[in-house]
Protein backbone atom coordinates (compact mmCIF):
# COMPACT_ATOMS: atom_id res chain seq x y z
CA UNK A 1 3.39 -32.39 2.32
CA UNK A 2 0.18 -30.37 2.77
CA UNK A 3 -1.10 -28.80 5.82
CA UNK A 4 -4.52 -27.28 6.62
CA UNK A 5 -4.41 -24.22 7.65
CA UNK A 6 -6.91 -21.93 9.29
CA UNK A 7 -7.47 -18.22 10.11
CA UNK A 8 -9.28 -16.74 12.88
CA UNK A 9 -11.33 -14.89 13.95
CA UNK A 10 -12.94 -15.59 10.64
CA UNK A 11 -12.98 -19.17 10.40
CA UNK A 12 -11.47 -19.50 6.85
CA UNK A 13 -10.30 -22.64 6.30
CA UNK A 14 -7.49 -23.79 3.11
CA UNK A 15 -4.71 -26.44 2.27
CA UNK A 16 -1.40 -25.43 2.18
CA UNK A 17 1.56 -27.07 0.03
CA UNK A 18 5.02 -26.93 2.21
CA UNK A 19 7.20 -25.15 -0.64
CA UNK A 20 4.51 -22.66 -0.91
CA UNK A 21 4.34 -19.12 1.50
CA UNK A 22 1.09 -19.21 3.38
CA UNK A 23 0.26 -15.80 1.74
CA UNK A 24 0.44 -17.86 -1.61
CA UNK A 25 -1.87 -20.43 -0.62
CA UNK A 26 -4.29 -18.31 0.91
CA UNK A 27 -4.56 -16.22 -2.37
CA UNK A 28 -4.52 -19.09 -4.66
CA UNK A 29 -7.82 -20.39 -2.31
CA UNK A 30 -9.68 -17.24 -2.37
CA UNK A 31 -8.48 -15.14 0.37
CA UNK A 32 -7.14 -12.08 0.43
CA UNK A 33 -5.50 -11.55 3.61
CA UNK A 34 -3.80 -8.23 4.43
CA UNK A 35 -0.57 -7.92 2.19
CA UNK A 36 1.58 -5.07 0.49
CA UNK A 37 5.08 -5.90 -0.81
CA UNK A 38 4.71 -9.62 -0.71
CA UNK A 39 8.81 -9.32 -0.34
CA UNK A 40 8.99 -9.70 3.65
CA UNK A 41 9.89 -6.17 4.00
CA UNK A 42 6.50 -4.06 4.54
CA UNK A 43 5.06 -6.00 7.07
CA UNK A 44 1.51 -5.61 6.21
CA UNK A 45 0.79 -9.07 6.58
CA UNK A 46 2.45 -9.57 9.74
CA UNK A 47 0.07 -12.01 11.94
CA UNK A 48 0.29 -14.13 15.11
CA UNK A 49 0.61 -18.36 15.01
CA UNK A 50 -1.94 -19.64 17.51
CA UNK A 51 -1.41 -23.26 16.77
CA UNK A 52 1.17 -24.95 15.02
CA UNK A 53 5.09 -24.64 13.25
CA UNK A 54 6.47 -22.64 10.20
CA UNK A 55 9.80 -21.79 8.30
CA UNK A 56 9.97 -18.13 9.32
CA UNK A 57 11.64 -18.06 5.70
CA UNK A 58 13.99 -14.89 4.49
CA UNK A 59 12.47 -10.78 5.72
CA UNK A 60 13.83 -7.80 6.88
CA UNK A 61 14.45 -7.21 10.60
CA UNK A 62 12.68 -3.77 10.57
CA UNK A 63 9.64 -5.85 9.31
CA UNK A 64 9.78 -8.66 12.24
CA UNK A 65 12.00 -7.60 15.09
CA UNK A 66 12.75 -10.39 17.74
CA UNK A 67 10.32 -9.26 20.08
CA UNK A 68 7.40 -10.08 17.66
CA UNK A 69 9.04 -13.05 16.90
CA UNK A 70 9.32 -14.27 20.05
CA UNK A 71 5.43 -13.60 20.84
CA UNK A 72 5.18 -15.80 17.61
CA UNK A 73 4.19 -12.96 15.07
CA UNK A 74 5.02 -14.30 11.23
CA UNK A 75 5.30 -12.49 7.59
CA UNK A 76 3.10 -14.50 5.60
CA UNK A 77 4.16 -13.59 2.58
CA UNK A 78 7.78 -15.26 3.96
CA UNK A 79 6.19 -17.85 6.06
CA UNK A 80 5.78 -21.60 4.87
CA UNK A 81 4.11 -23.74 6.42
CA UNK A 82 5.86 -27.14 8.69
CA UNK A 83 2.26 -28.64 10.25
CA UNK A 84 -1.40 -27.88 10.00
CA UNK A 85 -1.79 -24.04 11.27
CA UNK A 86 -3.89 -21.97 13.42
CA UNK A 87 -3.14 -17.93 12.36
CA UNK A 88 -4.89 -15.32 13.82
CA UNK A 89 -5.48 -12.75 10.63
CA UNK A 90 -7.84 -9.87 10.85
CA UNK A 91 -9.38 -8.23 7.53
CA UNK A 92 -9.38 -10.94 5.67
CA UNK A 93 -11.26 -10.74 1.78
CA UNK A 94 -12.97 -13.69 0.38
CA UNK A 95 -13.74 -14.49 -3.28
CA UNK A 96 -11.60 -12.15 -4.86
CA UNK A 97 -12.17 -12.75 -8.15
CA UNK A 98 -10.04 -10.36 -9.91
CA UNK A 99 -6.58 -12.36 -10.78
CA UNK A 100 -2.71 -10.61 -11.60
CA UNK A 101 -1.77 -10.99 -14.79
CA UNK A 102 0.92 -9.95 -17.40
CA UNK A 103 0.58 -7.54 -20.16
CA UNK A 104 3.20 -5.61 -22.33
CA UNK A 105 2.45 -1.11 -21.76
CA UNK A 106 3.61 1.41 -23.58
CA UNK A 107 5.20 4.74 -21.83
CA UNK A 108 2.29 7.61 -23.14
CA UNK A 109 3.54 10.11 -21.14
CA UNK A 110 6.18 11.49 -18.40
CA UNK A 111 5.79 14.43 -16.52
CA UNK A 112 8.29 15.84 -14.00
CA UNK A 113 5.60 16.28 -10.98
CA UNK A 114 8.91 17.71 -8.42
CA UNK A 115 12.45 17.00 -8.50
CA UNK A 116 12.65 13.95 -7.62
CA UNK A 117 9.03 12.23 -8.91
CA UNK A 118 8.27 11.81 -12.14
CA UNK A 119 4.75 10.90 -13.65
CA UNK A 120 4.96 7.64 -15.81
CA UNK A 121 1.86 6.95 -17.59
CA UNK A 122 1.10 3.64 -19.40
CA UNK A 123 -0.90 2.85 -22.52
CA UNK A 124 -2.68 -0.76 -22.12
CA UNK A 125 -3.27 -3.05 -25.19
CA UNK A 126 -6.39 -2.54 -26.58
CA UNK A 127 -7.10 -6.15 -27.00
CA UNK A 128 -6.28 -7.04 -23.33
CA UNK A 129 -8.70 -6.03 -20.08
CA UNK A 130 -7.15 -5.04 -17.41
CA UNK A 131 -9.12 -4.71 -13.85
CA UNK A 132 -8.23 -3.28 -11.00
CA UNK A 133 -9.28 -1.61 -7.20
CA UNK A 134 -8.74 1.68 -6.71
CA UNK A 135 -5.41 1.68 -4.09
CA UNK A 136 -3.70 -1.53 -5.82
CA UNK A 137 -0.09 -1.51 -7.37
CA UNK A 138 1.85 -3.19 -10.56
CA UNK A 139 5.41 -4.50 -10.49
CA UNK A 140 7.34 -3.38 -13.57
CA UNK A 141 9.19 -6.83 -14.47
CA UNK A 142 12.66 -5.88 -15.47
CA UNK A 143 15.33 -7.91 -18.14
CA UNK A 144 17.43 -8.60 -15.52
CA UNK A 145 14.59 -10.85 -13.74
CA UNK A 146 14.18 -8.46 -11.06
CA UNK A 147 10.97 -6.31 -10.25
CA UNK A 148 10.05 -3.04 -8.56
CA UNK A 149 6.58 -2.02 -7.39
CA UNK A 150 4.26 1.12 -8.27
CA UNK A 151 1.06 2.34 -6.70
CA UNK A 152 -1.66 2.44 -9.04
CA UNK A 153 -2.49 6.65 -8.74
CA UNK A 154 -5.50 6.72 -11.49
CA UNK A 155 -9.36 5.43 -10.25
CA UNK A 156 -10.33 1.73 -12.28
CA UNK A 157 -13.24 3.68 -14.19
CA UNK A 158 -10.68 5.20 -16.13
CA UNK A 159 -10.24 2.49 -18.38
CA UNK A 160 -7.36 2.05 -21.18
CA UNK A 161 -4.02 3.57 -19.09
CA UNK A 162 -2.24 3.71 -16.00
CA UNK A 163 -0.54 6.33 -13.96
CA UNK A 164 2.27 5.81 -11.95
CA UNK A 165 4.20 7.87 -9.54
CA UNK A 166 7.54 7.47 -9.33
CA UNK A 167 10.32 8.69 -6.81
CA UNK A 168 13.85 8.82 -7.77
CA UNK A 169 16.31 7.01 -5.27
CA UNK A 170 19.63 7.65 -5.17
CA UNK A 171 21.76 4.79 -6.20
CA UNK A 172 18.86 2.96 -6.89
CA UNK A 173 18.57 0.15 -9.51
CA UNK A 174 15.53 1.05 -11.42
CA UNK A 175 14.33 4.52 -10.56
CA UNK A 176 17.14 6.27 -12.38
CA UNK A 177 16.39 5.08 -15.58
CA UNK A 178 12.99 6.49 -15.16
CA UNK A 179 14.42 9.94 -14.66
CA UNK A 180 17.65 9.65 -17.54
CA UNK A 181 16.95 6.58 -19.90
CA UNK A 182 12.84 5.99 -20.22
CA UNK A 183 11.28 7.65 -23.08
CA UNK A 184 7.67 7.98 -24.48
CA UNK A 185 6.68 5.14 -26.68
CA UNK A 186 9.25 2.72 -24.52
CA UNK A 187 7.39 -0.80 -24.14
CA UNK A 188 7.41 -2.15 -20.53
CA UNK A 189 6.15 -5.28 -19.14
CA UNK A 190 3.79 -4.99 -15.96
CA UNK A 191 2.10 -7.74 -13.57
CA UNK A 192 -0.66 -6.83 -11.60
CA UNK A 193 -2.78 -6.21 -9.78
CA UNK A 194 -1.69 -6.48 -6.48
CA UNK A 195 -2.08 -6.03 -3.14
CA UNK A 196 -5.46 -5.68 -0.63
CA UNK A 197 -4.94 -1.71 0.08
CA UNK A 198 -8.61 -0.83 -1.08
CA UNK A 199 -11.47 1.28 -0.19
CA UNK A 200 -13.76 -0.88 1.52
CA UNK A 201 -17.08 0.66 0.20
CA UNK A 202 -19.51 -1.44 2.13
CA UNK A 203 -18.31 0.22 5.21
CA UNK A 204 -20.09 3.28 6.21
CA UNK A 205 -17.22 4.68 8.82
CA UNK A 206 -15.41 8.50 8.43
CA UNK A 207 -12.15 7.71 6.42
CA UNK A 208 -8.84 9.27 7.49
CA UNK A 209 -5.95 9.06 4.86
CA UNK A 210 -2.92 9.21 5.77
CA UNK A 211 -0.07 10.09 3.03
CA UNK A 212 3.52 10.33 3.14
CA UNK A 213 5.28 11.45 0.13
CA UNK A 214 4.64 9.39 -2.63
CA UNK A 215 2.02 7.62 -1.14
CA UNK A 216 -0.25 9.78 -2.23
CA UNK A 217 -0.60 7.91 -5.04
CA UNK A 218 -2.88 5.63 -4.12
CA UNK A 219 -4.50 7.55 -2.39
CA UNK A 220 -5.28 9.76 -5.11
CA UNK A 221 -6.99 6.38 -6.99
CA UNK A 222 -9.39 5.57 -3.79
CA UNK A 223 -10.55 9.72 -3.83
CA UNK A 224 -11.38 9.61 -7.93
CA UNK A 225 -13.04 6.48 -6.95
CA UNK A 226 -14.66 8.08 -4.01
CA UNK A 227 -15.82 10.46 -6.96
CA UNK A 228 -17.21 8.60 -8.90
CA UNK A 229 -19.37 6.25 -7.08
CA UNK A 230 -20.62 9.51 -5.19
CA UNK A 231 -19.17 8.31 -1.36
CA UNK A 232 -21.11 10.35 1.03
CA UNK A 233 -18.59 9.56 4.13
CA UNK A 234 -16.62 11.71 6.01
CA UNK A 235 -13.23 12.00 4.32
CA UNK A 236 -10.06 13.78 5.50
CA UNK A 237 -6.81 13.86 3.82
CA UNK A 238 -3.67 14.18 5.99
CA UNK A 239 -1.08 14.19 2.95
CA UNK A 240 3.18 15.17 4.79
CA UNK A 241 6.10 15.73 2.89
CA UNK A 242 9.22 16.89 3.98
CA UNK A 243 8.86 20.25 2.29
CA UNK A 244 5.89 22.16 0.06
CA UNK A 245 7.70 20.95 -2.91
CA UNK A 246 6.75 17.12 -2.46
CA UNK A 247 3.11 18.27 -2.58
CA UNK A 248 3.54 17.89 -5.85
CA UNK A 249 -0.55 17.87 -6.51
CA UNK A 250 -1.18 20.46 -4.09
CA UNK A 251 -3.79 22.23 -5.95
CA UNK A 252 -5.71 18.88 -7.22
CA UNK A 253 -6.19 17.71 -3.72
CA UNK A 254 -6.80 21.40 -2.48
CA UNK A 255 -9.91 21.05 -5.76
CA UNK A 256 -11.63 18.21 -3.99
CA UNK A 257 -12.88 20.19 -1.25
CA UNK A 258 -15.54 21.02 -3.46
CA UNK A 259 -16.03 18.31 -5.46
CA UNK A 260 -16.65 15.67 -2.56
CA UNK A 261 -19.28 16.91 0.36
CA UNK A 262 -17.40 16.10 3.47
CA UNK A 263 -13.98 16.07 1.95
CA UNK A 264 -10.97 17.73 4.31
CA UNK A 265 -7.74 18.37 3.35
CA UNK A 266 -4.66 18.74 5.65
CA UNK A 267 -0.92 19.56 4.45
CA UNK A 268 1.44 18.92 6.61
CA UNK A 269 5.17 19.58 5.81
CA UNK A 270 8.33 18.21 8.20
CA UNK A 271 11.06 20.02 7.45
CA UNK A 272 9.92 24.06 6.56
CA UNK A 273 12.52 26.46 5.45
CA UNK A 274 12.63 30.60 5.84
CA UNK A 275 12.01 30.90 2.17
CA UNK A 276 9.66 28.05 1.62
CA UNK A 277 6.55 30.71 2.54
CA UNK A 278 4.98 27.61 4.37
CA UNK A 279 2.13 28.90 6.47
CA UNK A 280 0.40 25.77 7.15
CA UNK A 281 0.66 22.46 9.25
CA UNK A 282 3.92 21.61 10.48
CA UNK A 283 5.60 17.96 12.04
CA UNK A 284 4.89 15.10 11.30
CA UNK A 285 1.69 13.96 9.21
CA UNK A 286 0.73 11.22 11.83
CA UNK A 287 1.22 13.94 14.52
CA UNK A 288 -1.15 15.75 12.95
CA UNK A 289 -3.73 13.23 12.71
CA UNK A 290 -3.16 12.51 16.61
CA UNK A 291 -3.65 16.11 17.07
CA UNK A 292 -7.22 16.57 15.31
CA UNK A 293 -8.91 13.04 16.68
CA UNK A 294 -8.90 12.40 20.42
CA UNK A 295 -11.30 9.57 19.26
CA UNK A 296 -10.58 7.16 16.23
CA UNK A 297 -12.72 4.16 16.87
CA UNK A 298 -15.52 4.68 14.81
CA UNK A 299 -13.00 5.34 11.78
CA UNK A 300 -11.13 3.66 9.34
CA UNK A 301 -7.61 4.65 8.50
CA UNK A 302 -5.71 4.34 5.38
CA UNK A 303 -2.14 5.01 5.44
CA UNK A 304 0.18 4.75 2.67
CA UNK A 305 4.09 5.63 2.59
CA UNK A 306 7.56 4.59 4.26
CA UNK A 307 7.66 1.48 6.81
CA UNK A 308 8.16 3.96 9.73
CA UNK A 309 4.99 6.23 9.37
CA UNK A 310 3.36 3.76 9.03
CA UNK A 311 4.42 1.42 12.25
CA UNK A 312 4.00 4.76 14.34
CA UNK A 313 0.64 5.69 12.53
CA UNK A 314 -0.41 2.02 13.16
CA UNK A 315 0.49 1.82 16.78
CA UNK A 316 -0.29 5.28 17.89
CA UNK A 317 -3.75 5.40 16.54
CA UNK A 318 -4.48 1.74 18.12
CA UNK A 319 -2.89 2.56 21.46
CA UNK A 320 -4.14 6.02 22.23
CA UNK A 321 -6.99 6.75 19.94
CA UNK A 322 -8.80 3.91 20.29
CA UNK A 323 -8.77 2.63 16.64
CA UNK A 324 -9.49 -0.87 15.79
CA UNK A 325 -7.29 -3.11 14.33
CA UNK A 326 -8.78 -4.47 11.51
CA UNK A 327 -10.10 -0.77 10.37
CA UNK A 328 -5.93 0.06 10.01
CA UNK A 329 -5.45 -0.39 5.98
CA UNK A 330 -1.97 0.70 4.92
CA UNK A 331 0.48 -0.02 1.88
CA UNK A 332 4.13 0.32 3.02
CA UNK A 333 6.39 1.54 0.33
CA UNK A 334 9.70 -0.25 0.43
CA UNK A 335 12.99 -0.42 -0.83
CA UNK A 336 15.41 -3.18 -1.70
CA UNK A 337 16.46 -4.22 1.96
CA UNK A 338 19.30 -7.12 3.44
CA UNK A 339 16.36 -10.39 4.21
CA UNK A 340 17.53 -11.88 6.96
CA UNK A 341 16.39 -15.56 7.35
CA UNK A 342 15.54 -17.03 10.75
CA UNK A 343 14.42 -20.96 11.49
């Protein structure tokens, strides 16, 4: 059966097959609606039904607790569609024309950046393109079928190789092997790009970015692309790890500060020790940013790192700063979580 489905406040308008997740349909029409993990577990594309009945489908509880449920908040990256639909979906992309696709890498390089993240960068084949937006991620397609995601840390204008950070998890299924088993010259298989965590450049608004760990990464892509098209807005960098050591680019992003015009960086560590010699921020990294703006609603925000910096950088800068909704980018980094499926 196919359904029609519609998004406001927008107006965009697409058929939907049944068997197919709404965030599937949307993307094979043209739309790119807000999305991350595409796994029911980030909740970046969390929106609200207006009109209309779904199959909640399979998600983690974190992502869609009962109370959104209730108020008849969806994943539509879970989501399929069980009539026509009204959705309301803010930030919505049209006429994306760059497509995933599959390509064997090569490992070029790994570099311990701390203890526990490693740099993994990948060779491209020279006989295949491969386009991208500064901010996106590639899955790493495993033998066992399975699939783990990686911010994309490098800026599209440099061509010919990707750079990936990776943190170890304990126990974890993949991220071992990067730190024990993977060697240079070690062929991997990669699908990409994904995800709609970009720099919108048509905007002229300050930036805040907002990192946590890791999710820097990204970050890191949209500022060399900020470079190189010569952005002339307001950016500050809010970048928290738990201690000094996990700024593991401290002195790159420290270098910007005279490379871009009206480029600020802020360090913020969580957890300082006696003999760390941290003299800067301390908290959280959100904190921080709550602490600098009393006014957020002529910015955009992009916020990259785990689920809950993210939910309390979301609703904290929407509730008391003023920021809008739709100027709220953010890429979620998640782990394998228990889906729970609801009707």
């Amino acid at each position: 059966m196919s359904c029609q489905i519609q998004f406001q406040p927008g107006g965009h308008t697409f058929t939907a097959d049944e068997n197919r997740t709404v965030l599937e349909s949307a993307l094979e029409a043209g739309l790119t609606p807000p999305h991350g993990c595409r796994t029911g577990v980030c909740g970046a594309c969390k929106s609200k039904v207006l009109q209309g009945q779904l199959d909640l489908g399979a998600y983690a509880e974190h992502a869609l607790p009962t109370n959104e449920r209730e108020t008849g908040h969806a994943l539509l990256c879970c989501a399929r569609p069980r009539s026509d639909l009204l959705i309301e979906v803010h930030g919505v992309a049209q006429d994306d024309s760059i497509q995933p696709k599959q390509l064997p890498c090569r490992v070029s390089r790994l570099e311990r950046l701390a203890e526990d993240v490693m740099l993994v960068e990948l060779q491209l084949p020279a006989t295949e393109s491969f386009t991208f937006r500064a901010g996106q991620y590639i899955d790493i397609l495993l033998a066992d079928g399975q699939r783990r995601s990686f911010s994309i840390a490098n800026a599209p204008e440099k061509t010919g190789w990707l750079e990936l950070h990776i943190r170890r998890i304990p126990g974890g299924h993949y991220t071992p092997h990067v730190f024990e088993g993977m060697k240079p010259r070690d062929i991997l298989r990669i699908e990409g790009p994904h995800g709609s965590f970009w720099l919108r450049e048509k905007s002229d608004k300050p930036i805040v970015l907002l990192a946590g760990g890791t999710g820097f990464a990204p970050l890191k892509g949209l500022i060399e692309h900020a470079i190189h098209i010569g952005l002339a807005r307001p950016i500050a960098l809010y970048w928290g790890a738990r201690t000094s050591a996990g700024l593991y680019m401290h002195e790159m992003a420290q270098s910007w500060q005279s490379t871009l015009p009206d480029f600020r960086y802020i360090p913020v560590v969580s957890d300082t020790r006696p003999d760390d010699g941290w003299t800067g921020r301390q908290g959280l990294v959100h904190e921080a940013v709550l602490t600098d703006f009393a006014d957020l609603s002529q910015h955009e925000v992009y916020a990259c790192g785990a689920p809950p910096m993210i939910e309390a950088a979301r609703d904290s800068f929407t509730r008391t700063r003023g920021l809008p909704a739709d100027a709220f980018y953010s890429d979620a980094f998640t782990f394998a979580a228990r889906l729970v499926a609801k009707d």
